[in-house]
N, C-alpha and C. Protein backbone atom coordinates (compact mmCIF):
# COMPACT_ATOMS: atom_id res chain seq x y z
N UNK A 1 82.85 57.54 23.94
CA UNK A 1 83.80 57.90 24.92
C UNK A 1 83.10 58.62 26.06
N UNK A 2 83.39 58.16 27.24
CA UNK A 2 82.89 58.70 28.32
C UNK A 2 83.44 59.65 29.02
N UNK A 3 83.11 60.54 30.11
CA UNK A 3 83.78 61.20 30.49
C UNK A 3 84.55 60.93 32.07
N UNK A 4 85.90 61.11 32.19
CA UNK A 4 86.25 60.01 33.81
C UNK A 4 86.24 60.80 34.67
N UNK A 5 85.51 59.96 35.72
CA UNK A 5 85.31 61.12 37.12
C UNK A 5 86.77 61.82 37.78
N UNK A 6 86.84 62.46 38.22
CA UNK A 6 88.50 62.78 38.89
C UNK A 6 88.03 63.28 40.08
N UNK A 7 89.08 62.58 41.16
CA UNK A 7 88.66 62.85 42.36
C UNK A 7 89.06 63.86 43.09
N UNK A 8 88.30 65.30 43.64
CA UNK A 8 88.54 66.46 43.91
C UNK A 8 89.43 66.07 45.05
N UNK A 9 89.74 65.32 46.03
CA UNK A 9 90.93 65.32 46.71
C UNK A 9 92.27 65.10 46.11
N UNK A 10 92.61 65.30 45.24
CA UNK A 10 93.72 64.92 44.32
C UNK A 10 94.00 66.73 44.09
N UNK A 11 93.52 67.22 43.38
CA UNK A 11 93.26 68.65 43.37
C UNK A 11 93.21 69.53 44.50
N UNK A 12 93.76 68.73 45.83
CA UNK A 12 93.88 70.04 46.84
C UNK A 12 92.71 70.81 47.08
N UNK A 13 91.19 70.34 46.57
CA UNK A 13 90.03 71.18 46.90
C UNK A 13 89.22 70.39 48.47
N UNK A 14 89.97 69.23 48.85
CA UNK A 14 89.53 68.45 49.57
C UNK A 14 89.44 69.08 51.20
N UNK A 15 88.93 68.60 52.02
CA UNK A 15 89.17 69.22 53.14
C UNK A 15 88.74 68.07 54.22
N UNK A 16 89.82 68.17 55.51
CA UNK A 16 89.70 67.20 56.62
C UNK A 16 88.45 67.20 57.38
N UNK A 17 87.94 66.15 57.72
CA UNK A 17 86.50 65.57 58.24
C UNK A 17 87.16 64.92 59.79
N UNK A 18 86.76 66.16 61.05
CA UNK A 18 86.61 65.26 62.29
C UNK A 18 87.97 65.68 63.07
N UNK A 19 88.39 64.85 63.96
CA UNK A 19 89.26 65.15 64.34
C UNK A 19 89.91 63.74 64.99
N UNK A 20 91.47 64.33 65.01
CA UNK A 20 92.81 62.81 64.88
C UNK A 20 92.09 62.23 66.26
N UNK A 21 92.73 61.30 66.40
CA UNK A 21 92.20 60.67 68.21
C UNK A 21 93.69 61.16 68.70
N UNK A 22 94.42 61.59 68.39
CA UNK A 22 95.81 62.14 69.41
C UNK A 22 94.75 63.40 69.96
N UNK A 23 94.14 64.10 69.26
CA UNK A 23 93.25 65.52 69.59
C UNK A 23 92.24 65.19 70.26
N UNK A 24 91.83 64.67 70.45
CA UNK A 24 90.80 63.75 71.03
C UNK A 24 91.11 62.90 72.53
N UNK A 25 92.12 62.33 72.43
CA UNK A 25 93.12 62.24 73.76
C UNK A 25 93.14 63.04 74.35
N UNK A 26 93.72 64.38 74.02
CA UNK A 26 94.16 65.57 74.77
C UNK A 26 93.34 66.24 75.47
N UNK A 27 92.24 66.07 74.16
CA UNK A 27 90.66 66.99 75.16
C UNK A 27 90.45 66.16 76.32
N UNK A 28 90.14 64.94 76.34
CA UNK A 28 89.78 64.23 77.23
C UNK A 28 90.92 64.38 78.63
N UNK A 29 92.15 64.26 78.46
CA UNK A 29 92.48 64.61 79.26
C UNK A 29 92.63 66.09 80.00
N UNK A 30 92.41 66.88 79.18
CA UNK A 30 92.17 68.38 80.09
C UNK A 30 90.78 68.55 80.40
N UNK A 31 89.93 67.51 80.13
CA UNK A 31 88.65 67.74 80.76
C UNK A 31 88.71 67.19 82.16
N UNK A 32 89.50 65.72 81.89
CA UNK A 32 89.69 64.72 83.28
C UNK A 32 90.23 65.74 84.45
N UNK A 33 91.78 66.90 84.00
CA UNK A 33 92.10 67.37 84.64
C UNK A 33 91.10 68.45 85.55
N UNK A 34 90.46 68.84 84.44
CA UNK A 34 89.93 69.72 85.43
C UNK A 34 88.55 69.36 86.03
N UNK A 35 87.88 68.25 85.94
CA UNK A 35 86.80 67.50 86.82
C UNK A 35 87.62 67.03 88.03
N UNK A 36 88.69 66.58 88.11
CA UNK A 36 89.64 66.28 89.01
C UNK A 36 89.91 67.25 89.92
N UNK A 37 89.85 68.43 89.33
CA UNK A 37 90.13 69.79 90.28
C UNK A 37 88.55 70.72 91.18
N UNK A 38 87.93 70.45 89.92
CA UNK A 38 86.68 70.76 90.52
C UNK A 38 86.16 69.77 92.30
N UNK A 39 86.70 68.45 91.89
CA UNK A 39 86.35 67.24 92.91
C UNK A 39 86.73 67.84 94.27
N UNK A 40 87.81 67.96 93.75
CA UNK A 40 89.31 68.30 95.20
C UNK A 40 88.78 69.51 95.61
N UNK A 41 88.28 70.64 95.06
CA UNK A 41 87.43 71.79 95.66
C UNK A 41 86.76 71.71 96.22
N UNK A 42 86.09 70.60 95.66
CA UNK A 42 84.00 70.94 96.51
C UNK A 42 84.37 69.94 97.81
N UNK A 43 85.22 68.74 98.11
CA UNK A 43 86.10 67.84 98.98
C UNK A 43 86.53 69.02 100.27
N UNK A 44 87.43 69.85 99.63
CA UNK A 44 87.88 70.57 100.09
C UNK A 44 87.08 71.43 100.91
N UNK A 45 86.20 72.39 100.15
CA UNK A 45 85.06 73.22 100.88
C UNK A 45 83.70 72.19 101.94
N UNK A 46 83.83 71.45 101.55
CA UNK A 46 82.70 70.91 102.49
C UNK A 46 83.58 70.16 103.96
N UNK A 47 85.14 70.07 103.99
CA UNK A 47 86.09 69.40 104.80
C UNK A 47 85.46 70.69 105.54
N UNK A 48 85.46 72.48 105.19
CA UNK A 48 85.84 73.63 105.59
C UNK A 48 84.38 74.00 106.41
N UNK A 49 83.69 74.06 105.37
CA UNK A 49 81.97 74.10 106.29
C UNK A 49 81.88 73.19 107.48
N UNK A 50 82.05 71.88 107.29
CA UNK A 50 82.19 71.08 108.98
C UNK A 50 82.78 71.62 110.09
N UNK A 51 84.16 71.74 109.39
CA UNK A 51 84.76 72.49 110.65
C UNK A 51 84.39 73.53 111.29
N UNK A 52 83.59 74.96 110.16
CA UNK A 52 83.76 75.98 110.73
C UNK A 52 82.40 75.51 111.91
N UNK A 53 80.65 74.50 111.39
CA UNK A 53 79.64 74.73 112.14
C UNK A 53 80.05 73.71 113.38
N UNK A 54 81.28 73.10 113.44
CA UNK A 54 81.68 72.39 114.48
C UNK A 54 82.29 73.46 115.61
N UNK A 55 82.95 74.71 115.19
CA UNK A 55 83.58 75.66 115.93
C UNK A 55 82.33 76.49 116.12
N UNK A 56 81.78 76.74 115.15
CA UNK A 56 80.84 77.87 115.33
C UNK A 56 79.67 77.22 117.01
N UNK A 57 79.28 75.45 117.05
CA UNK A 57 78.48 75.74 117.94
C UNK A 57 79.54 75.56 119.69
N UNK A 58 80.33 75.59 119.49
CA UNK A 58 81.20 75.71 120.60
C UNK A 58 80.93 76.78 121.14
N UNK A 59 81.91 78.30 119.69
CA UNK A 59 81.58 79.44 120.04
C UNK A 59 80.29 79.96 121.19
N UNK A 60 79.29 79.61 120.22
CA UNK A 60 77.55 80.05 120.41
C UNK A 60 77.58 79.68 121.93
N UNK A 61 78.14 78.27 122.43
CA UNK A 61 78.13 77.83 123.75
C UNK A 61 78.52 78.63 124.74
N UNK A 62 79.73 79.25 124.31
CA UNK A 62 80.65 79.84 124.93
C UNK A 62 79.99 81.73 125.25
N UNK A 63 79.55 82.10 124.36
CA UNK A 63 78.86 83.24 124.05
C UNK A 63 77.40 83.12 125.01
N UNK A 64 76.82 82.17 125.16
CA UNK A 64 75.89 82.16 125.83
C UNK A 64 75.89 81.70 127.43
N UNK A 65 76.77 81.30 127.88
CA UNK A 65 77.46 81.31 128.89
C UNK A 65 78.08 82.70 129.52
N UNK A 66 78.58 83.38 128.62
CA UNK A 66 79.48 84.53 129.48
C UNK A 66 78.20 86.10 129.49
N UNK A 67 77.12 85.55 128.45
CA UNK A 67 76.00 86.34 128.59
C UNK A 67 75.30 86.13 130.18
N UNK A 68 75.39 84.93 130.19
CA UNK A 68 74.21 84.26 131.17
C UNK A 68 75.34 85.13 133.03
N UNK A 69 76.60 84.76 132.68
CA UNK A 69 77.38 85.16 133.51
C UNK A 69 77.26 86.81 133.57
N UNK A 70 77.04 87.86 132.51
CA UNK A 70 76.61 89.10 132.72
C UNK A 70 75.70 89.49 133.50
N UNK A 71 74.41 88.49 132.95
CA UNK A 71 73.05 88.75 133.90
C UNK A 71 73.50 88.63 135.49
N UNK A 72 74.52 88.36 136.13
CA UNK A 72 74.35 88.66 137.65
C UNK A 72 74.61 89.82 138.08
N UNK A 73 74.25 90.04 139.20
CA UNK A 73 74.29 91.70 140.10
C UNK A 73 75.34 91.80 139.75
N UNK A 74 76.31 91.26 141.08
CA UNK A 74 77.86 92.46 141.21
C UNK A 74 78.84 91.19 140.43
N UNK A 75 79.85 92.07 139.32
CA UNK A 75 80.53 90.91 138.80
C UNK A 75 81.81 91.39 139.06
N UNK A 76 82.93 90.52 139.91
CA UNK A 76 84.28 90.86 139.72
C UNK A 76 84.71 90.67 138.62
N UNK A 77 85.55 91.60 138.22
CA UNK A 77 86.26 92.37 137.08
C UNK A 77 87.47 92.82 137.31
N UNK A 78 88.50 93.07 135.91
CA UNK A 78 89.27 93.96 136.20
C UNK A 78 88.85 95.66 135.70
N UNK A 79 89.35 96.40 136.84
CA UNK A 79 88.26 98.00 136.58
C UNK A 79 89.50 98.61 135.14
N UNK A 80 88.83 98.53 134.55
CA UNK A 80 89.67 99.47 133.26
C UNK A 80 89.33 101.23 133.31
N UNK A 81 87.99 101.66 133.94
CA UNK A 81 87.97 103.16 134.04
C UNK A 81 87.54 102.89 135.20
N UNK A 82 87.32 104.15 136.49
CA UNK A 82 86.62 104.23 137.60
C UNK A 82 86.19 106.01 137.63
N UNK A 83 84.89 106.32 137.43
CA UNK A 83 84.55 107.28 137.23
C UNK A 83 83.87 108.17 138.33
N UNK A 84 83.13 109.33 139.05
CA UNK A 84 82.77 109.72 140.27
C UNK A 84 80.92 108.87 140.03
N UNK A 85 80.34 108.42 138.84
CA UNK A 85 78.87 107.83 138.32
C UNK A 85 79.01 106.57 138.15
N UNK A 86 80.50 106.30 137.22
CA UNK A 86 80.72 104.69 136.55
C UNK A 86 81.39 104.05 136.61
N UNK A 87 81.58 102.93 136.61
CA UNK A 87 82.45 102.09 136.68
C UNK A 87 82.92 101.19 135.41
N UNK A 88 83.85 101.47 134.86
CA UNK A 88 83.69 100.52 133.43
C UNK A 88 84.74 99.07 133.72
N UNK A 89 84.25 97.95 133.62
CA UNK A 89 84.83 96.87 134.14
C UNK A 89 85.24 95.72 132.97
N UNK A 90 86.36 95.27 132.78
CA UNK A 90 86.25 94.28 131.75
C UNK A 90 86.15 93.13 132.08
N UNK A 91 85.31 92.25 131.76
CA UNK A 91 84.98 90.85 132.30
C UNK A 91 84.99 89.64 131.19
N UNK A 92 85.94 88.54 131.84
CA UNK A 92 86.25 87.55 130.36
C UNK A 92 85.31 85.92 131.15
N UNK A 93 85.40 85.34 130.16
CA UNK A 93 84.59 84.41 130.26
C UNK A 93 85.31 83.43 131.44
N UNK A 94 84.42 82.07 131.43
CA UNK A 94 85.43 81.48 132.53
C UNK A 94 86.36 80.82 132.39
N UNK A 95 86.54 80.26 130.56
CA UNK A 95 87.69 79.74 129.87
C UNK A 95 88.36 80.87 129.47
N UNK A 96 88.07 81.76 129.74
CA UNK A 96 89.08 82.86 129.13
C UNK A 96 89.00 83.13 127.18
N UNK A 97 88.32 82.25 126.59
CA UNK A 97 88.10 82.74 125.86
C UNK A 97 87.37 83.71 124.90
N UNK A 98 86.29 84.45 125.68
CA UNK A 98 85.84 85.79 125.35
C UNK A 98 86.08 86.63 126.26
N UNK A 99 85.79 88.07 126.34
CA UNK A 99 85.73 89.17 126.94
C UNK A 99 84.88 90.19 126.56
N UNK A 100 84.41 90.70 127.57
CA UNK A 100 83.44 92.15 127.39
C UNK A 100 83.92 93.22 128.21
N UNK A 101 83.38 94.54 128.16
CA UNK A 101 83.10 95.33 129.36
C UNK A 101 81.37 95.30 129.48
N UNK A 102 81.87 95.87 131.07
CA UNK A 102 80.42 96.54 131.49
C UNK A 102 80.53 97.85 131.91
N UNK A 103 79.39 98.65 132.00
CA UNK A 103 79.54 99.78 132.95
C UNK A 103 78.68 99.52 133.88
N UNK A 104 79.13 99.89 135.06
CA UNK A 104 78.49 99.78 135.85
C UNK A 104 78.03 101.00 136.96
N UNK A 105 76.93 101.34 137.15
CA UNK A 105 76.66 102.49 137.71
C UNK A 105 77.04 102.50 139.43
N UNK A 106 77.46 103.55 139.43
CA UNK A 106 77.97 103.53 141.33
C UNK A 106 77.13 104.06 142.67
């Protein structure tokens, strides 16, 4: 008489190997989701960098222009102080989109 094998999964000592493909689905899709989101970010930020070095060399244009416009002698202005030594004058660009003062000695 021999002795009969008995199979330890019968006995509740057994234990699950791996994982369902429903679980396996799911991961995959919250990975998809969020490679999907990552995409639309970096899409997003590089839409944002163009724009800003597209504004930025306008700016620089614009900035170096109303410099170049400082360097002359006498600049009409509107006088914001008038002092008995100084003159403090505010002067805007020729698009109007920057402004400075100067002082100017009398």
């Amino acid at each position: 008489m021999g002795m009969a094998k008995v199979n330890p999964c019968a006995l509740g000592t057994c234990s699950q190997q791996g994982f369902t493909l429903l679980e396996v689905l799911v991961a995959v899709l919250i990975l998809s989701l969020a490679y999907v989101a990552v995409l639309q970010n970096f899409s997003q930020s590089n839409a944002n960098i163009f724009r800003l070095e597209k504004g930025r060399a306008t700016d620089l244009r614009d900035a170096l222009a109303l410099e170049q416009q400082l360097r002359g002698t006498d600049l009409a202005g509107e006088v914001l102080v008038q002092g008995q030594k100084f003159v403090l004058k505010k002067i805007g660009s020729k698009d109007g989109q920057l402004e400075t003062v100067r002082l100017e000695k009398r």
